[in-house]
PDB file of N, CA and C in Angstrom:
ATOM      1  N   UNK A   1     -44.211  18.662  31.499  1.00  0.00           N
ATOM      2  CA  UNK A   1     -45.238  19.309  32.273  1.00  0.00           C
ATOM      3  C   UNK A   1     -45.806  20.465  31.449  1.00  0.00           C
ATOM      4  N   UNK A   2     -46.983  20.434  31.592  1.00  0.00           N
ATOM      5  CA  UNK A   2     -47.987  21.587  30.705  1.00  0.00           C
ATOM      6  C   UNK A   2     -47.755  23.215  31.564  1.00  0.00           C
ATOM      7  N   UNK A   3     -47.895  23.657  30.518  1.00  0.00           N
ATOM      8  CA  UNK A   3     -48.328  24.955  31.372  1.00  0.00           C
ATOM      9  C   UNK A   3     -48.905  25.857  31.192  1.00  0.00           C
ATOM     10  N   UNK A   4     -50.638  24.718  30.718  1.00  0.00           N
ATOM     11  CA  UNK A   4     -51.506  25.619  30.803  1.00  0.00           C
ATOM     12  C   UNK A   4     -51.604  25.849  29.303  1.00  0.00           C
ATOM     13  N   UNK A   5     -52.881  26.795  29.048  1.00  0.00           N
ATOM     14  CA  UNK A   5     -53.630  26.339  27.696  1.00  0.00           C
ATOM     15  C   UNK A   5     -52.975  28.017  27.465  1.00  0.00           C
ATOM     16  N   UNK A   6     -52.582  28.173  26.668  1.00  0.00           N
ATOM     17  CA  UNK A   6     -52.563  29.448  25.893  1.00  0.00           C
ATOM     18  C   UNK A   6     -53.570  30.792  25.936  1.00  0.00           C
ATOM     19  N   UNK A   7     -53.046  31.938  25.818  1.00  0.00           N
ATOM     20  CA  UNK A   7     -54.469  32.790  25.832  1.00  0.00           C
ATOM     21  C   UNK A   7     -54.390  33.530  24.697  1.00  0.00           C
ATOM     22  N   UNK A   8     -53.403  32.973  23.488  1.00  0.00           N
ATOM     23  CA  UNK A   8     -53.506  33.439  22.485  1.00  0.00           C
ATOM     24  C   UNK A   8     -53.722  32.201  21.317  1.00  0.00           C
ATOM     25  N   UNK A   9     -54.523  32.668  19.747  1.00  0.00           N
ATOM     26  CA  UNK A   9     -53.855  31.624  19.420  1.00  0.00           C
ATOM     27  C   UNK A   9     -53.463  31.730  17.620  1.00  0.00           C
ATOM     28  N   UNK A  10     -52.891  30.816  16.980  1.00  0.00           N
ATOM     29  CA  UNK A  10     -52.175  31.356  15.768  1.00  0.00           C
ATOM     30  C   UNK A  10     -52.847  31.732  14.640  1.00  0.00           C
ATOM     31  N   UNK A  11     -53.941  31.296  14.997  1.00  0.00           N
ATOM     32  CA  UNK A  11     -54.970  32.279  13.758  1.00  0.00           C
ATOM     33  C   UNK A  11     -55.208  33.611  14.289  1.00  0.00           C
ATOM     34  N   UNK A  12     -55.454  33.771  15.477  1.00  0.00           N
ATOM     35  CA  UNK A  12     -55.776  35.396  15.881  1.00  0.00           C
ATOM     36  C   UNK A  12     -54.782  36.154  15.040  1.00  0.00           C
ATOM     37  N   UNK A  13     -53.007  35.515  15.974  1.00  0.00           N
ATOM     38  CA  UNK A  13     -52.049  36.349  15.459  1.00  0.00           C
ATOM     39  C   UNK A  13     -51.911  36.480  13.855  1.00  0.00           C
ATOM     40  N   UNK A  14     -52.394  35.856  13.237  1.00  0.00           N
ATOM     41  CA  UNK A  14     -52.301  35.801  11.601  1.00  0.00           C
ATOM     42  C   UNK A  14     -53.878  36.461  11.093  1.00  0.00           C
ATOM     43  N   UNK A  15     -54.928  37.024  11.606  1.00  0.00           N
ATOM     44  CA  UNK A  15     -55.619  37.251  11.529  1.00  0.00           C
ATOM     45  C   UNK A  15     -55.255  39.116  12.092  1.00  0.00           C
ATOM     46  N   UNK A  16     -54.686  39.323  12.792  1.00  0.00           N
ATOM     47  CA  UNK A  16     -54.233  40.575  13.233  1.00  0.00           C
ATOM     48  C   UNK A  16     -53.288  41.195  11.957  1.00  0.00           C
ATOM     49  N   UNK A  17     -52.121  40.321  12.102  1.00  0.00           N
ATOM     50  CA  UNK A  17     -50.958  40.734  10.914  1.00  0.00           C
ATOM     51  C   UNK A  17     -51.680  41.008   9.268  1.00  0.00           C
ATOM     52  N   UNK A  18     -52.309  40.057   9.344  1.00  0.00           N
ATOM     53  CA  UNK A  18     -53.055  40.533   8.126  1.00  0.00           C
ATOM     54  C   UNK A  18     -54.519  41.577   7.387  1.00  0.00           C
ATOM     55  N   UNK A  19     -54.496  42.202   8.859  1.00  0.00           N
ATOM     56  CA  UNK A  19     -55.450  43.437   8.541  1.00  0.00           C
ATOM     57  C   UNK A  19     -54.398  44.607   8.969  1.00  0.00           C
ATOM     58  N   UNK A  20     -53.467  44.572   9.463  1.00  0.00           N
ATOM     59  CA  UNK A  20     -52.546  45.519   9.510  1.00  0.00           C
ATOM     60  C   UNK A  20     -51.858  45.787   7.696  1.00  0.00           C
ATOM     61  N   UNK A  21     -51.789  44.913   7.296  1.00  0.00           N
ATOM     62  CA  UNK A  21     -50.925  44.612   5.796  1.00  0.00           C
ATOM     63  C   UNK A  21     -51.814  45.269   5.104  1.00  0.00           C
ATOM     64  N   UNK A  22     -53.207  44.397   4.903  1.00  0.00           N
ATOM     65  CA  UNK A  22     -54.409  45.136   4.525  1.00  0.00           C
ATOM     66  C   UNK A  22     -54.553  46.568   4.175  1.00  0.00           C
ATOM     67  N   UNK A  23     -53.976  47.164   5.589  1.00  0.00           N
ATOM     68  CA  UNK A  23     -54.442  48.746   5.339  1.00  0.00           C
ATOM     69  C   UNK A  23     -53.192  49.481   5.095  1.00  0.00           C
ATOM     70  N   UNK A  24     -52.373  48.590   4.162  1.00  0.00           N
ATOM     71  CA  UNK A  24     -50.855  49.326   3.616  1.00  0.00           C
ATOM     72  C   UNK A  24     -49.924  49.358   4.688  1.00  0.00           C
ATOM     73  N   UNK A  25     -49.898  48.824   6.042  1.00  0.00           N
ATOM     74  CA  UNK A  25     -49.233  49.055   6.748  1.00  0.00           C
ATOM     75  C   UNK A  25     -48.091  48.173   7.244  1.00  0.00           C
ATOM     76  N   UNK A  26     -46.895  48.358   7.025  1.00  0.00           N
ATOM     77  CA  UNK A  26     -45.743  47.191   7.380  1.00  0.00           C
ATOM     78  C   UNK A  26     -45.938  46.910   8.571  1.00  0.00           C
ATOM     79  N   UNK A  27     -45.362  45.718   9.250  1.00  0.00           N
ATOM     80  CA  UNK A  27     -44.932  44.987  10.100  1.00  0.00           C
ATOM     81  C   UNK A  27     -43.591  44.894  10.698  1.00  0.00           C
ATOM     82  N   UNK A  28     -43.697  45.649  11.532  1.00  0.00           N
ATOM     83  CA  UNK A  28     -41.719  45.842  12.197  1.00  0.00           C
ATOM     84  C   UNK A  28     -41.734  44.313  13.045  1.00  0.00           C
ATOM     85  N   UNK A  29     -42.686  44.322  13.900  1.00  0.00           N
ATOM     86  CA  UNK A  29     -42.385  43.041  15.036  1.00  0.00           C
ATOM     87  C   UNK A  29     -44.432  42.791  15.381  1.00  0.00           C
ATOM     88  N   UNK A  30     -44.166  41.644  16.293  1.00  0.00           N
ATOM     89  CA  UNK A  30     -45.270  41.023  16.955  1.00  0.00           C
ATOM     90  C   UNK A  30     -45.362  40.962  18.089  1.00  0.00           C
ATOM     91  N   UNK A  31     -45.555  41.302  19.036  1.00  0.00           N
ATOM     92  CA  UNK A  31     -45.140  41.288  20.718  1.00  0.00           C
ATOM     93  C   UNK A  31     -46.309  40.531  21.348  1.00  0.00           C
ATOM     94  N   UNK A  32     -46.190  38.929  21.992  1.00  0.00           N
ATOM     95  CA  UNK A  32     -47.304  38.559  22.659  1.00  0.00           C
ATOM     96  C   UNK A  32     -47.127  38.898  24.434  1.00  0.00           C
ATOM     97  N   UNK A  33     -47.898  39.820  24.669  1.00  0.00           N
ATOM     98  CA  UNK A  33     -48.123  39.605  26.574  1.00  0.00           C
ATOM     99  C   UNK A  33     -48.337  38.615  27.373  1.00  0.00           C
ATOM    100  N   UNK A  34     -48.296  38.475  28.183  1.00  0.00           N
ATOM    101  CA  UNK A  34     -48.248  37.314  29.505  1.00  0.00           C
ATOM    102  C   UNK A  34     -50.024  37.346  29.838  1.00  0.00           C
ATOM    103  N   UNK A  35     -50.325  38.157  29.112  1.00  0.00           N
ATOM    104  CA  UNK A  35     -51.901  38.265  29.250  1.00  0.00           C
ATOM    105  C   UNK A  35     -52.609  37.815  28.408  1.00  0.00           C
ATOM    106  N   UNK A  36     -51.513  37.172  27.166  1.00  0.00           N
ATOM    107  CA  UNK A  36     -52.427  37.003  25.531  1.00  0.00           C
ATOM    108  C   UNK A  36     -52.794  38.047  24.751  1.00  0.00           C
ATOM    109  N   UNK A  37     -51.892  39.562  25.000  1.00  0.00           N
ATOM    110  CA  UNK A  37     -52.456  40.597  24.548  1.00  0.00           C
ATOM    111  C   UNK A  37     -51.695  40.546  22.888  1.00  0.00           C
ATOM    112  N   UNK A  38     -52.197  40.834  21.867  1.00  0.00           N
ATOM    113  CA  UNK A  38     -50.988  41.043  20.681  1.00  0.00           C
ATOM    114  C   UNK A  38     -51.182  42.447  20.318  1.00  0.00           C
ATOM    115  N   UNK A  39     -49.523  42.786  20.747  1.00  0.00           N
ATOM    116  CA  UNK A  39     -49.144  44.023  20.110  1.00  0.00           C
ATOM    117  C   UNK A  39     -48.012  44.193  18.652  1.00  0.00           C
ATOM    118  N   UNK A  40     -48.630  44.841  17.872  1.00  0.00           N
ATOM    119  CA  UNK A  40     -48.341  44.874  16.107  1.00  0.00           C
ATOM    120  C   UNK A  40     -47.496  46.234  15.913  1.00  0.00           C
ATOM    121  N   UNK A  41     -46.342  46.220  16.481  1.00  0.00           N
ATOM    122  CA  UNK A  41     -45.314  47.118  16.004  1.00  0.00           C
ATOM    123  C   UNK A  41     -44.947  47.173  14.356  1.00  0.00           C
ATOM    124  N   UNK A  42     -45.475  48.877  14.232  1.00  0.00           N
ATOM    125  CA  UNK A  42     -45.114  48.900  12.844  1.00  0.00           C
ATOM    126  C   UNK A  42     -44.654  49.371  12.290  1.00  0.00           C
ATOM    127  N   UNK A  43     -43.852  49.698  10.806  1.00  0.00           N
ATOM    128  CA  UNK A  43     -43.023  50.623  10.358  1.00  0.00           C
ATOM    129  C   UNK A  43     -42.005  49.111   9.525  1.00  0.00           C
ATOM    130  N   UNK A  44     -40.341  49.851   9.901  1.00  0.00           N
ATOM    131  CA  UNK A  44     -39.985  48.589   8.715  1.00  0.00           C
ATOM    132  C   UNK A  44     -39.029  48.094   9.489  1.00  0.00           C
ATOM    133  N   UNK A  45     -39.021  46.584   9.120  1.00  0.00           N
ATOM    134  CA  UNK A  45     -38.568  45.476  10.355  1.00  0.00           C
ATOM    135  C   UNK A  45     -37.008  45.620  10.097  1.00  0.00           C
ATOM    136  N   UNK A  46     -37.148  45.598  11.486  1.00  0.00           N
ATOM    137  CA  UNK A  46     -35.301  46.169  11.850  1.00  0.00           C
ATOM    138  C   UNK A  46     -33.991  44.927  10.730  1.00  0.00           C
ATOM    139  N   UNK A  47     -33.327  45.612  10.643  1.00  0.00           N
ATOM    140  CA  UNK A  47     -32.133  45.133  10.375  1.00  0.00           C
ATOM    141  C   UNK A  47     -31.503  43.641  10.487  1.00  0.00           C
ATOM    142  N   UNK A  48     -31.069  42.456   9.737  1.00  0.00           N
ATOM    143  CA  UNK A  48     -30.855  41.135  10.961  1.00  0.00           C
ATOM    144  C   UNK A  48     -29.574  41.577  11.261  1.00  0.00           C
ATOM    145  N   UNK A  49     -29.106  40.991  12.256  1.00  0.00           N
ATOM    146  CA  UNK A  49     -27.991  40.760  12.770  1.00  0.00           C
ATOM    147  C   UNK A  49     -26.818  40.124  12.066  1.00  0.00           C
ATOM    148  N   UNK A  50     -25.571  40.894  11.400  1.00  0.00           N
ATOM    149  CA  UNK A  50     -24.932  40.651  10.358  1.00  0.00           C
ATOM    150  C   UNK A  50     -23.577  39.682  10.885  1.00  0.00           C
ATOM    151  N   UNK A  51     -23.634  38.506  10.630  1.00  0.00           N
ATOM    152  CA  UNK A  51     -22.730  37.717  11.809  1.00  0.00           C
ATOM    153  C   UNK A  51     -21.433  37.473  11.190  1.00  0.00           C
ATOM    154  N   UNK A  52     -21.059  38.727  10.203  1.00  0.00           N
ATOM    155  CA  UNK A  52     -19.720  39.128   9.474  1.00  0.00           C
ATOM    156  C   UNK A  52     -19.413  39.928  10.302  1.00  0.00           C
ATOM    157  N   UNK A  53     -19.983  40.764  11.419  1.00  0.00           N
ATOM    158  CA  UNK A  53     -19.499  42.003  11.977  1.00  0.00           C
ATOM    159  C   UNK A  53     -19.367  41.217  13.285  1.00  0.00           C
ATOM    160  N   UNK A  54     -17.903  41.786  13.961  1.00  0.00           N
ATOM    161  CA  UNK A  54     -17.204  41.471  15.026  1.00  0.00           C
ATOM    162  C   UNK A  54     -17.438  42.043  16.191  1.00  0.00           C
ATOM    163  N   UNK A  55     -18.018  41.327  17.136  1.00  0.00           N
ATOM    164  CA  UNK A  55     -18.276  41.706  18.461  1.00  0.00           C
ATOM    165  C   UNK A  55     -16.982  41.528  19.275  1.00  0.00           C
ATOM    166  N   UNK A  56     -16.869  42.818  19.497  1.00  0.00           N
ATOM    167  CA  UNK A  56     -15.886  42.598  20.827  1.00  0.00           C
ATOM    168  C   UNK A  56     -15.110  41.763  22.048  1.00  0.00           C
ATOM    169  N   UNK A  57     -16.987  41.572  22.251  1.00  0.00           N
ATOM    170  CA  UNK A  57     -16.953  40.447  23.206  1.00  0.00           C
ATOM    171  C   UNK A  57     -16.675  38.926  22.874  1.00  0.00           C
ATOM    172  N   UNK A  58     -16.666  38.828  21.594  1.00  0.00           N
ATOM    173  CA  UNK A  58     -15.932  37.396  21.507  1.00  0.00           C
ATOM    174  C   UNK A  58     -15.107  36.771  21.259  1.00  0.00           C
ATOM    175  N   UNK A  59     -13.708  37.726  21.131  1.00  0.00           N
ATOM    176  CA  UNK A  59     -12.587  37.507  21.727  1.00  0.00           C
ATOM    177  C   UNK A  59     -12.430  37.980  23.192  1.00  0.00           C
ATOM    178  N   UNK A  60     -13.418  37.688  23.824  1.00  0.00           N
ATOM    179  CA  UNK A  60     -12.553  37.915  25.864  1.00  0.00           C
ATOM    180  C   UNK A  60     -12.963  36.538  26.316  1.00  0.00           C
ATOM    181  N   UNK A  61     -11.806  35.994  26.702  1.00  0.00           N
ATOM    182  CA  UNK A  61     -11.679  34.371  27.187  1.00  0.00           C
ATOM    183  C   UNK A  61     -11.997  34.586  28.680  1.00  0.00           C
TER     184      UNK A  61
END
Protein backbone atom coordinates (compact mmCIF):
# COMPACT_ATOMS: atom_id res chain seq x y z
CA UNK A 1 0.00 0.00 0.00
CA UNK A 2 1.24 3.53 -1.09
CA UNK A 3 1.41 6.26 1.01
CA UNK A 4 1.17 8.89 -0.98
CA UNK A 5 3.60 10.84 -3.21
CA UNK A 6 6.38 12.44 -1.27
CA UNK A 7 6.76 16.20 -0.54
CA UNK A 8 10.29 16.04 -0.80
CA UNK A 9 12.53 14.93 -3.36
CA UNK A 10 16.31 13.61 -3.81
CA UNK A 11 17.58 16.17 -5.94
CA UNK A 12 16.21 19.02 -3.74
CA UNK A 13 17.94 17.24 -0.77
CA UNK A 14 21.27 17.00 -2.80
CA UNK A 15 20.74 20.30 -4.20
CA UNK A 16 20.45 21.84 -0.54
CA UNK A 17 23.59 19.77 0.89
CA UNK A 18 25.48 21.03 -1.77
CA UNK A 19 25.16 24.79 -1.45
CA UNK A 20 25.67 24.39 2.19
CA UNK A 21 29.32 22.64 1.28
CA UNK A 22 29.61 25.36 -1.27
CA UNK A 23 29.79 28.06 1.25
CA UNK A 24 32.58 26.09 3.38
CA UNK A 25 30.10 24.81 5.55
CA UNK A 26 30.05 21.08 7.03
CA UNK A 27 27.21 18.90 7.30
CA UNK A 28 26.45 17.39 10.85
CA UNK A 29 22.91 15.75 9.78
CA UNK A 30 19.77 16.18 7.32
CA UNK A 31 16.42 16.28 9.05
CA UNK A 32 13.28 15.70 6.66
CA UNK A 33 9.72 17.02 8.28
CA UNK A 34 6.39 15.40 7.94
CA UNK A 35 5.80 18.55 5.93
CA UNK A 36 8.74 17.97 3.33
CA UNK A 37 10.57 20.66 5.13
CA UNK A 38 14.68 20.01 4.89
CA UNK A 39 16.52 20.99 7.76
CA UNK A 40 20.66 21.09 7.26
CA UNK A 41 22.23 20.74 10.67
CA UNK A 42 25.66 21.93 10.66
CA UNK A 43 29.01 21.81 12.18
CA UNK A 44 30.88 18.27 12.35
CA UNK A 45 28.97 15.01 12.05
CA UNK A 46 28.73 13.34 15.30
CA UNK A 47 30.74 10.45 16.24
CA UNK A 48 29.53 6.62 14.89
CA UNK A 49 28.61 4.42 17.32
CA UNK A 50 31.69 2.30 18.40
CA UNK A 51 30.23 -1.36 18.67
CA UNK A 52 33.63 -2.32 20.68
CA UNK A 53 32.15 -0.33 23.58
CA UNK A 54 29.87 -2.27 26.02
CA UNK A 55 26.46 -1.38 26.78
CA UNK A 56 25.22 -2.31 29.89
CA UNK A 57 22.16 -3.20 28.77
CA UNK A 58 23.22 -6.15 26.93
CA UNK A 59 24.02 -8.31 29.37
CA UNK A 60 20.34 -8.03 31.27
CA UNK A 61 18.45 -11.25 30.20
Amino acid sequence: MSKGRHLFTQPAITRAVKAVLAAGVSVAEVEIGRDGSIRIIVGEPAQAHNPAEVNEWDTVK
